[in-house]
N, C-alpha and C. Protein backbone atom coordinates (compact mmCIF):
# COMPACT_ATOMS: atom_id res chain seq x y z
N UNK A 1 31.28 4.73 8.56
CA UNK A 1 29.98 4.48 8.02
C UNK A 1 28.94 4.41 9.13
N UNK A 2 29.30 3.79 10.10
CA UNK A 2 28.27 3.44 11.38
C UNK A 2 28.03 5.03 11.72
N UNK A 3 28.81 5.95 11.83
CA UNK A 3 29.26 7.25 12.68
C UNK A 3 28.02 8.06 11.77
N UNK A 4 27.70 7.77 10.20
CA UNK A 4 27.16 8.44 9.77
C UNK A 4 25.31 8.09 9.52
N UNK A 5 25.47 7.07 9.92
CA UNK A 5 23.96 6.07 10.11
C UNK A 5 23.45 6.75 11.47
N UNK A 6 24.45 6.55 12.53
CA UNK A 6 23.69 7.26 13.83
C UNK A 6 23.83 8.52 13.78
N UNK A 7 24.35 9.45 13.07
CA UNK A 7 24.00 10.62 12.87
C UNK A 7 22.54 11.16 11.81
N UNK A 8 22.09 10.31 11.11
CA UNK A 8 21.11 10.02 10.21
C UNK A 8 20.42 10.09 10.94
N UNK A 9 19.82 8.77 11.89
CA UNK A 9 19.14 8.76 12.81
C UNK A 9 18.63 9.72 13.74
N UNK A 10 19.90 10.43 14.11
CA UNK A 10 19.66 10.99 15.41
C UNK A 10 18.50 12.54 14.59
N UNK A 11 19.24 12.46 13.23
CA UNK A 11 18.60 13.51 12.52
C UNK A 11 16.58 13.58 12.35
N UNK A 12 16.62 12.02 12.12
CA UNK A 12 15.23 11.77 11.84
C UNK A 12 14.50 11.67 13.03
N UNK A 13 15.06 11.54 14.26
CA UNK A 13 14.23 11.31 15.92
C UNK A 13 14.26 12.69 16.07
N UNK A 14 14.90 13.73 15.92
CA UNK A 14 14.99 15.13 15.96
C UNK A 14 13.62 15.35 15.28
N UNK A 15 13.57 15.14 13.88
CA UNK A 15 12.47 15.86 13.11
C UNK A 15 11.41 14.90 13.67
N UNK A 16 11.23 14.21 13.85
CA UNK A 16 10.02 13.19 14.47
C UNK A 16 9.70 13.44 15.65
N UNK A 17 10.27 14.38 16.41
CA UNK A 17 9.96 14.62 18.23
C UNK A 17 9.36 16.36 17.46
N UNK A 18 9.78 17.05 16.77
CA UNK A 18 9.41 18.02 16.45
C UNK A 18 7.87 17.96 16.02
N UNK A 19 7.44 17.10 15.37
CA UNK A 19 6.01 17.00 14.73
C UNK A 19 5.29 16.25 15.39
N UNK A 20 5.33 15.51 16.93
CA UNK A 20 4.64 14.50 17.50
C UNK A 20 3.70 15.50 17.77
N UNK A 21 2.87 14.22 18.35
CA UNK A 21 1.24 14.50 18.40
C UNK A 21 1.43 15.36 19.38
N UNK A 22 0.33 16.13 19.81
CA UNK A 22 -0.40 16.74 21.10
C UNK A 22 -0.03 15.69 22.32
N UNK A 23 0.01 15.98 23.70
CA UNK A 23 -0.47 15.30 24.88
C UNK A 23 -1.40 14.78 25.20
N UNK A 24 -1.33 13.03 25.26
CA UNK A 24 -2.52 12.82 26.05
C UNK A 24 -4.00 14.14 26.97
N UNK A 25 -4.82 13.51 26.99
CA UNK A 25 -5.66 14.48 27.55
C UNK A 25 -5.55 14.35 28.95
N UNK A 26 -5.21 13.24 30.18
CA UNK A 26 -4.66 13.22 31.39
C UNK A 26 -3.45 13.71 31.86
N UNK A 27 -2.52 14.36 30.43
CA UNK A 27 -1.19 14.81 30.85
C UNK A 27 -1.19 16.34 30.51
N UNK A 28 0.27 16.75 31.91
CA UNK A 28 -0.08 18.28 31.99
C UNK A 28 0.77 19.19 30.49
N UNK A 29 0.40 19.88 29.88
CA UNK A 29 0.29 20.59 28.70
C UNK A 29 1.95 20.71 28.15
N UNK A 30 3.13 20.97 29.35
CA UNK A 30 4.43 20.85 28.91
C UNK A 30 4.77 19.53 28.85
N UNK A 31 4.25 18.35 29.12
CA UNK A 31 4.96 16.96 28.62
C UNK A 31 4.38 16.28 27.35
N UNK A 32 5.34 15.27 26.65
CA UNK A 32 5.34 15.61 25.48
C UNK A 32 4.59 14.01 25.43
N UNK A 33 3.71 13.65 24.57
CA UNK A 33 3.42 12.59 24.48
C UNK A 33 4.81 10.74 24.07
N UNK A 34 4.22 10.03 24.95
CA UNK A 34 5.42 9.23 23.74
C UNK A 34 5.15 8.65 23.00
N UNK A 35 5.74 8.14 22.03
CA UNK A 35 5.79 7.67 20.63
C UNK A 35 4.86 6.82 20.40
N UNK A 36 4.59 5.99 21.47
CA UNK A 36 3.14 4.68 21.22
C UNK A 36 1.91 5.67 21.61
N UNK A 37 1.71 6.20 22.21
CA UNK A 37 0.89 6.79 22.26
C UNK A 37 0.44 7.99 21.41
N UNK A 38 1.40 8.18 20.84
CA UNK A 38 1.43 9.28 19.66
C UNK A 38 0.81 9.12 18.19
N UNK A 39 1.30 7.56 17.93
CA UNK A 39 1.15 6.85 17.29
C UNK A 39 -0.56 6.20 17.03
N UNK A 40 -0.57 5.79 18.86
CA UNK A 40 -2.15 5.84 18.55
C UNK A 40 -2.99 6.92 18.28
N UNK A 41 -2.77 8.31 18.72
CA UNK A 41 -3.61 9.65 18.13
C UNK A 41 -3.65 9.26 16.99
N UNK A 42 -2.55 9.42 16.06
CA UNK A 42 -2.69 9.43 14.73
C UNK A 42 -3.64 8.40 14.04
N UNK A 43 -3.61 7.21 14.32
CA UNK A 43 -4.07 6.30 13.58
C UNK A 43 -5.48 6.37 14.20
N UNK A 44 -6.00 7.02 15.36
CA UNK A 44 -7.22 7.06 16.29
C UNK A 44 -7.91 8.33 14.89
N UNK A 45 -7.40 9.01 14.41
CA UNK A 45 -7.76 10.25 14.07
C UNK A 45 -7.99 10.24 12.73
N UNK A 46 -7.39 9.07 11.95
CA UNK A 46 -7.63 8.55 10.41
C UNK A 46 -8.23 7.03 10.24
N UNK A 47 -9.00 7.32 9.70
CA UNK A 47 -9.56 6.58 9.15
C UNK A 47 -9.05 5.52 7.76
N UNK A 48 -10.29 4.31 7.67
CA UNK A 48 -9.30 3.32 6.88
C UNK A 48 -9.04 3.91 5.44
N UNK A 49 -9.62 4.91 4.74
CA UNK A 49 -8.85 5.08 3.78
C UNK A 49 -8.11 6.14 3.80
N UNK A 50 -7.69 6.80 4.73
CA UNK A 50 -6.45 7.63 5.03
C UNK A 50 -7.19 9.25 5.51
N UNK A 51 -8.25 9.11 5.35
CA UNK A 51 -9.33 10.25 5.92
C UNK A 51 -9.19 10.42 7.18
N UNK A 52 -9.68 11.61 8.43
CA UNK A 52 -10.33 11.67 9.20
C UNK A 52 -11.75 11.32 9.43
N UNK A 53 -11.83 10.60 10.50
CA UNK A 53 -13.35 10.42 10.85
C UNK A 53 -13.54 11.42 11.37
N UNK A 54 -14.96 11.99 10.73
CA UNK A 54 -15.52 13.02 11.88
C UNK A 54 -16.64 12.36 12.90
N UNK A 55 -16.85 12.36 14.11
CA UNK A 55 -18.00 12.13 14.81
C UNK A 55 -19.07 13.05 15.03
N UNK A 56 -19.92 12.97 15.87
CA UNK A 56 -21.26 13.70 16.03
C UNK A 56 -21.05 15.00 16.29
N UNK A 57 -19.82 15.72 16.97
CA UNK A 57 -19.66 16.72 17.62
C UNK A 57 -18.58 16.93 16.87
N UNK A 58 -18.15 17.11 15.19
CA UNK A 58 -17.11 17.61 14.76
C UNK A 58 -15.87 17.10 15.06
N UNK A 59 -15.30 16.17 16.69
CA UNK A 59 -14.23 15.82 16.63
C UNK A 59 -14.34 14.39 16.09
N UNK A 60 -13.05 13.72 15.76
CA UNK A 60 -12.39 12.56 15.35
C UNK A 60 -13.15 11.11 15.88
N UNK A 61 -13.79 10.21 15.39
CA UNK A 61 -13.86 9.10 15.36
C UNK A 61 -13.51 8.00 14.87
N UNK A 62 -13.34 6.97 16.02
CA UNK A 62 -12.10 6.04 15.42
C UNK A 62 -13.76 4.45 15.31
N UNK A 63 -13.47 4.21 13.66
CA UNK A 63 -14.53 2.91 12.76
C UNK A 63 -14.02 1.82 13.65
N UNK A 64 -14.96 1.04 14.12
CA UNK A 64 -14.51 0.18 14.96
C UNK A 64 -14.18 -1.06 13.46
N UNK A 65 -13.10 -2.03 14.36
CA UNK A 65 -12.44 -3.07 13.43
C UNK A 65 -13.80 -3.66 12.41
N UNK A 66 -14.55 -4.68 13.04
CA UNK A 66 -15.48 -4.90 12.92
C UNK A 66 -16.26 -4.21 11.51
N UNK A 67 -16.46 -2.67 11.40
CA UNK A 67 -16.77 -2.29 10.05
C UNK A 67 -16.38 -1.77 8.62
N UNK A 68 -14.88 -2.41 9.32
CA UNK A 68 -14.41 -1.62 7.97
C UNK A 68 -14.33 -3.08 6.94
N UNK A 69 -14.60 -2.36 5.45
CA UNK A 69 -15.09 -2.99 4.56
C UNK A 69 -13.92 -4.12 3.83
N UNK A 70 -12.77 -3.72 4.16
CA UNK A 70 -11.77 -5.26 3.28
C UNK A 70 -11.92 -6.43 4.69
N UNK A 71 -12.09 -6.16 6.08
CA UNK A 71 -12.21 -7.15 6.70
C UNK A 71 -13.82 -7.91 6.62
N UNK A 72 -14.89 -7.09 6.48
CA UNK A 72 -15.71 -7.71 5.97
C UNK A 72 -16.02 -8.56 4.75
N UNK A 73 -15.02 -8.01 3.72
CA UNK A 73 -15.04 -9.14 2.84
C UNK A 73 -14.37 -10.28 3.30
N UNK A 74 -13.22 -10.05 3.92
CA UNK A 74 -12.63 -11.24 4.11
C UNK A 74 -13.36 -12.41 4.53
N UNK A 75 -13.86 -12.13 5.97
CA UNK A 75 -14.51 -12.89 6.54
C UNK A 75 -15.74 -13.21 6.28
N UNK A 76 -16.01 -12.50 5.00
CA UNK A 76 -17.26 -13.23 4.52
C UNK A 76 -16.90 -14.24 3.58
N UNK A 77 -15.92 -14.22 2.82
CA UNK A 77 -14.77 -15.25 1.93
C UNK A 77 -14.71 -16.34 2.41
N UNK A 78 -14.17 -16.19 3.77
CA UNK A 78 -13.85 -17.54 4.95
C UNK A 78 -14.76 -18.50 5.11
N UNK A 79 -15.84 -17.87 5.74
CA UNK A 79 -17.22 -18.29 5.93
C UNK A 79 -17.89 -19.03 4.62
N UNK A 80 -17.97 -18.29 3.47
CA UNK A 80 -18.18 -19.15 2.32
C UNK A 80 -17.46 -20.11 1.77
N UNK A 81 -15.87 -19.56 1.96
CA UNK A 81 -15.44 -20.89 1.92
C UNK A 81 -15.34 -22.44 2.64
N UNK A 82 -14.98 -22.26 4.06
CA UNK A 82 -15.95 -22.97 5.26
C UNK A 82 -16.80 -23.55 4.63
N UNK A 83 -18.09 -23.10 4.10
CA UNK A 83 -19.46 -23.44 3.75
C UNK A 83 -19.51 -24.19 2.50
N UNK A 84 -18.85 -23.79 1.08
CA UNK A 84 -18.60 -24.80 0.47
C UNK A 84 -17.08 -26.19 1.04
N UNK A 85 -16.65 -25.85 1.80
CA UNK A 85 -15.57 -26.75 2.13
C UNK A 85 -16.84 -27.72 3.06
N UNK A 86 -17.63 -27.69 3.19
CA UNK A 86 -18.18 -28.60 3.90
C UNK A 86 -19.10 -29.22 3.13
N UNK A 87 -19.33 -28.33 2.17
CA UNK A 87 -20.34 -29.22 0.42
C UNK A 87 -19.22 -30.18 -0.17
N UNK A 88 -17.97 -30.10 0.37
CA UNK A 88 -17.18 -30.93 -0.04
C UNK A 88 -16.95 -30.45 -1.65
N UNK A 89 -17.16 -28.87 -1.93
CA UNK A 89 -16.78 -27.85 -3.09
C UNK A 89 -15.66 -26.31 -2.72
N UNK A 90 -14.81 -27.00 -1.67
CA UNK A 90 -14.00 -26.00 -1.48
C UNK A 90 -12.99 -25.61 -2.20
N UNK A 91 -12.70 -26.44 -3.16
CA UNK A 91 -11.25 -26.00 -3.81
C UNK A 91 -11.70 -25.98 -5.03
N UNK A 92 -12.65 -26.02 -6.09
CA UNK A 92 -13.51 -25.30 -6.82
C UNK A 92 -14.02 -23.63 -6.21
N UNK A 93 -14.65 -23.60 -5.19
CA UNK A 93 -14.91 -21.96 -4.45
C UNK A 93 -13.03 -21.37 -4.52
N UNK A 94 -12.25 -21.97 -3.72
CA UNK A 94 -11.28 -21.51 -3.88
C UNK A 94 -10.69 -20.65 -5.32
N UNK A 95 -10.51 -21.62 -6.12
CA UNK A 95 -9.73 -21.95 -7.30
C UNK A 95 -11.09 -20.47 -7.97
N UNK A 96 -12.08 -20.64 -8.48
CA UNK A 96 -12.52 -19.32 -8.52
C UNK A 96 -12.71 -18.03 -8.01
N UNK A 97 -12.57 -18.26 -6.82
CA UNK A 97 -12.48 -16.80 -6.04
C UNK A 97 -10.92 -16.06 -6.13
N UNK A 98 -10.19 -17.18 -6.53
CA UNK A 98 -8.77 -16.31 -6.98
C UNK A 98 -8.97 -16.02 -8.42
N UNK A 99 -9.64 -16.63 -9.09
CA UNK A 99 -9.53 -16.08 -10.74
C UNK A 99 -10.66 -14.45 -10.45
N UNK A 100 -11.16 -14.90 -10.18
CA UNK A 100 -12.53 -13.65 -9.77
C UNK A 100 -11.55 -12.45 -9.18
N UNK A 101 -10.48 -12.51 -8.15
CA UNK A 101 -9.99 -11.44 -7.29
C UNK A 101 -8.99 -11.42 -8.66
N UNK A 102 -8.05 -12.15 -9.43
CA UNK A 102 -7.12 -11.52 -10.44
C UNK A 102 -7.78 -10.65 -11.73
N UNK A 103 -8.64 -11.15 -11.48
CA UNK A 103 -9.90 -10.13 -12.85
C UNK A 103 -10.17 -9.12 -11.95
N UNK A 104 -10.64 -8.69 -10.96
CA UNK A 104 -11.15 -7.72 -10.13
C UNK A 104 -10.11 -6.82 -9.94
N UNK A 105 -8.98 -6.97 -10.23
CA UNK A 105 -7.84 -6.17 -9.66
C UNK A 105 -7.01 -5.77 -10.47
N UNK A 106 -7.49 -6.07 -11.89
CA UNK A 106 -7.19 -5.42 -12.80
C UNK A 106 -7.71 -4.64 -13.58
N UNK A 107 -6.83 -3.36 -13.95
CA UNK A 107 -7.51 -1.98 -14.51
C UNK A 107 -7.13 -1.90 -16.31
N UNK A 108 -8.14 -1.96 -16.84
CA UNK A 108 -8.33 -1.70 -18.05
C UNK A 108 -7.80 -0.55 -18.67
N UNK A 109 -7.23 -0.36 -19.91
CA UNK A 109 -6.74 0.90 -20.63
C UNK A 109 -7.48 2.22 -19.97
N UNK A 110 -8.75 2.19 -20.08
CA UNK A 110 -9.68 3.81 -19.73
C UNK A 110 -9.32 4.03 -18.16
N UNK A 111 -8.75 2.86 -17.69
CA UNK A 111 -8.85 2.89 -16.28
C UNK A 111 -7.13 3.85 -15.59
N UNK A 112 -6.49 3.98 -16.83
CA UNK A 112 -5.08 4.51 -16.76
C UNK A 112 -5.23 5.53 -16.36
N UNK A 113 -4.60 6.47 -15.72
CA UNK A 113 -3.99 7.71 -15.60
C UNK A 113 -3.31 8.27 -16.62
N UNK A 114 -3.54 9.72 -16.89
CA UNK A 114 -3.12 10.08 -18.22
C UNK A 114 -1.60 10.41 -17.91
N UNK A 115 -1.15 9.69 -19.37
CA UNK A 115 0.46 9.41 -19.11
C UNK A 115 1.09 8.15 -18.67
N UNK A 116 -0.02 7.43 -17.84
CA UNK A 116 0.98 6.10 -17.56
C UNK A 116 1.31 5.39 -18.45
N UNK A 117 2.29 4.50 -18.51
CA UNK A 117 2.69 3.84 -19.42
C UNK A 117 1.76 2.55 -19.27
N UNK A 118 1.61 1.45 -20.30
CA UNK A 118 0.93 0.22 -19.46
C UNK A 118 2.46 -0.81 -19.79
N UNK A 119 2.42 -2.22 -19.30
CA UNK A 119 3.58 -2.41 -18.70
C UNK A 119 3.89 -3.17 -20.47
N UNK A 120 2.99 -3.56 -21.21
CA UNK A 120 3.14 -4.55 -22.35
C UNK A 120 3.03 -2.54 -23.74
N UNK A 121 4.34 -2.92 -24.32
CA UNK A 121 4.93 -1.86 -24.83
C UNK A 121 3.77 -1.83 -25.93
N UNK A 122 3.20 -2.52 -26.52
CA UNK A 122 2.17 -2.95 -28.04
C UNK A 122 0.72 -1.65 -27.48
N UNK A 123 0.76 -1.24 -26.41
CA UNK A 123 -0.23 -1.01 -25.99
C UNK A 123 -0.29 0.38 -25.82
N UNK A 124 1.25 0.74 -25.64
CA UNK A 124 1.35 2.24 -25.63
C UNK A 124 1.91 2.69 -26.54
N UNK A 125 1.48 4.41 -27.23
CA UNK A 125 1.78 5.47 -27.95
C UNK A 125 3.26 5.63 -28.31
N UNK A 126 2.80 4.73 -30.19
CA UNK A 126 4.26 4.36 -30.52
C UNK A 126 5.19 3.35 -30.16
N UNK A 127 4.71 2.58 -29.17
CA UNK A 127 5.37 1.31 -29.03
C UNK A 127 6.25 1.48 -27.73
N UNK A 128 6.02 2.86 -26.96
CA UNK A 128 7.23 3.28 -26.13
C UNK A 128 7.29 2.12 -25.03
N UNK A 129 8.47 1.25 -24.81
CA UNK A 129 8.92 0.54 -23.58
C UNK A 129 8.94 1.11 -22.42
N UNK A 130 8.56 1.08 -21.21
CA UNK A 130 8.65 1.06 -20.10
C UNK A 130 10.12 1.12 -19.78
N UNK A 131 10.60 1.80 -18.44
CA UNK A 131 12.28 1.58 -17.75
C UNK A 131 12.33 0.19 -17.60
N UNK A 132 13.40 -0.42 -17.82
CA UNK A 132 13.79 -1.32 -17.13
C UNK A 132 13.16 -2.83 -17.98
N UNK A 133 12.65 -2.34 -19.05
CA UNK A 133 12.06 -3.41 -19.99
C UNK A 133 13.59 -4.01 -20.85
N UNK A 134 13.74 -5.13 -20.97
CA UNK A 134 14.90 -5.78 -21.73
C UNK A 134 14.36 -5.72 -23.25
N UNK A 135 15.01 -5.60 -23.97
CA UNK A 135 14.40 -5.17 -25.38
C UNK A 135 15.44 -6.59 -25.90
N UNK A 136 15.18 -7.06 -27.29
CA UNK A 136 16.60 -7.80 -28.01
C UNK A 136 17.66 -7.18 -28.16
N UNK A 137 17.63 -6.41 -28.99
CA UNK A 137 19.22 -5.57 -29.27
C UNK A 137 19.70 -5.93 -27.93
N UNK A 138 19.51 -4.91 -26.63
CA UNK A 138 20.46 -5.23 -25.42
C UNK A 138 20.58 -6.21 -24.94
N UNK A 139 19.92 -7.44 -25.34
CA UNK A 139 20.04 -8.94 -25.15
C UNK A 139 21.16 -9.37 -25.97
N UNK A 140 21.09 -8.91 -26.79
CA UNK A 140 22.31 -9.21 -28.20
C UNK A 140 23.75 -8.92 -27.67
N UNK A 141 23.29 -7.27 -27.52
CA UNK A 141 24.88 -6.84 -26.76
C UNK A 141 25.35 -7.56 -25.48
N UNK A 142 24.92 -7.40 -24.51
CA UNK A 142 24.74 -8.31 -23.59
C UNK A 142 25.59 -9.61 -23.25
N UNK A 143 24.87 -10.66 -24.65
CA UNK A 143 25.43 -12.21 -24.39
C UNK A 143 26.24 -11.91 -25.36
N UNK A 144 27.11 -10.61 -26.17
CA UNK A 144 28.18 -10.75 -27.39
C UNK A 144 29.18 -9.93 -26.29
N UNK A 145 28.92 -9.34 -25.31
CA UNK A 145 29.31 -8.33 -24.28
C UNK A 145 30.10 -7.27 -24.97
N UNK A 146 29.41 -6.52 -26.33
CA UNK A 146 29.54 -5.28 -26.64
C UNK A 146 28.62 -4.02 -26.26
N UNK A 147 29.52 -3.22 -25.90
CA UNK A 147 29.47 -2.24 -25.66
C UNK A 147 28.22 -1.23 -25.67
N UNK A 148 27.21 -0.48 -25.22
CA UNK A 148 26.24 -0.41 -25.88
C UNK A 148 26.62 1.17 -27.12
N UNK A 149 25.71 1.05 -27.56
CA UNK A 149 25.72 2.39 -28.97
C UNK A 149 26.15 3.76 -28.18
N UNK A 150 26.88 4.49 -28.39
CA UNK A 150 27.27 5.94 -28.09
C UNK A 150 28.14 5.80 -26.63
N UNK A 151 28.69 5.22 -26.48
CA UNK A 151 29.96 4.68 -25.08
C UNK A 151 31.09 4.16 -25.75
């Protein structure tokens, strides 16, 4: 089993040395970049929602930490919370800003993709259950430990 894990491996560092980045720009054109540094091209070259940045001159710009938009919320969260935690209304700010983010993060029927299932069966076309949903009947069979239908 081990014999076939490091052969796995050795398979995936193969295909992973095949697709690495370009060379540093201080290194000469036959050496191959290494992996941390490779690593940083890539992530230098995409952006936070999985885009390329372009800069002024067509090549790649990397959004400094600072502007990208889920850390700005955060730390604007903090700060308000901080700010009511010192009104001595922090765990009220709290206690709503989590009901506010569980409403915010949920997607409404129109909001589906056509075809998804939604996870509560009453809701979808015909009643169809989701994989992996426990229904009664197989609860029945189950705790009687018969067999299920057609086996």
């Amino acid at each position: 089993m081990a014999a076939a894990v490091e052969r796995r491996l050795a398979e995936f560092r193969a295909a992973r040395s095949k697709t690495a980045c370009s060379p540093c720009p201080g290194e000469p054109p036959g050496k191959a970049a290494p992996s941390e540094a490779a690593e940083g091209h890539r992530a230098a070259a995409v952006g936070p929602g999985g885009g390329a940045q372009a800069g002024p001159g067509g090549a790649a710009a990397v959004t400094p930490v600072w502007a990208r938009p889920l850390l700005l919320k955060v730390l604007l969260w903090v700060v308000l919370l901080a700010l009511f935690a010192e009104l001595e209304l922090g765990l009220p700010y709290f206690v709503l800003s989590l009901l506010y983010w569980m409403y915010a993060s949920t997607r409404g029927p129109a909001e589906r993709r056509r075809g998804e299932l939604s996870a509560y069966s009453v809701f979808n076309p015909g009643c169809t259950a989701i994989a992996g949903t426990l229904t009664a009947e197989q609860l029945e069979r189950e705790l009687y430990y018969r067999p299920a239908a057609g086996r």
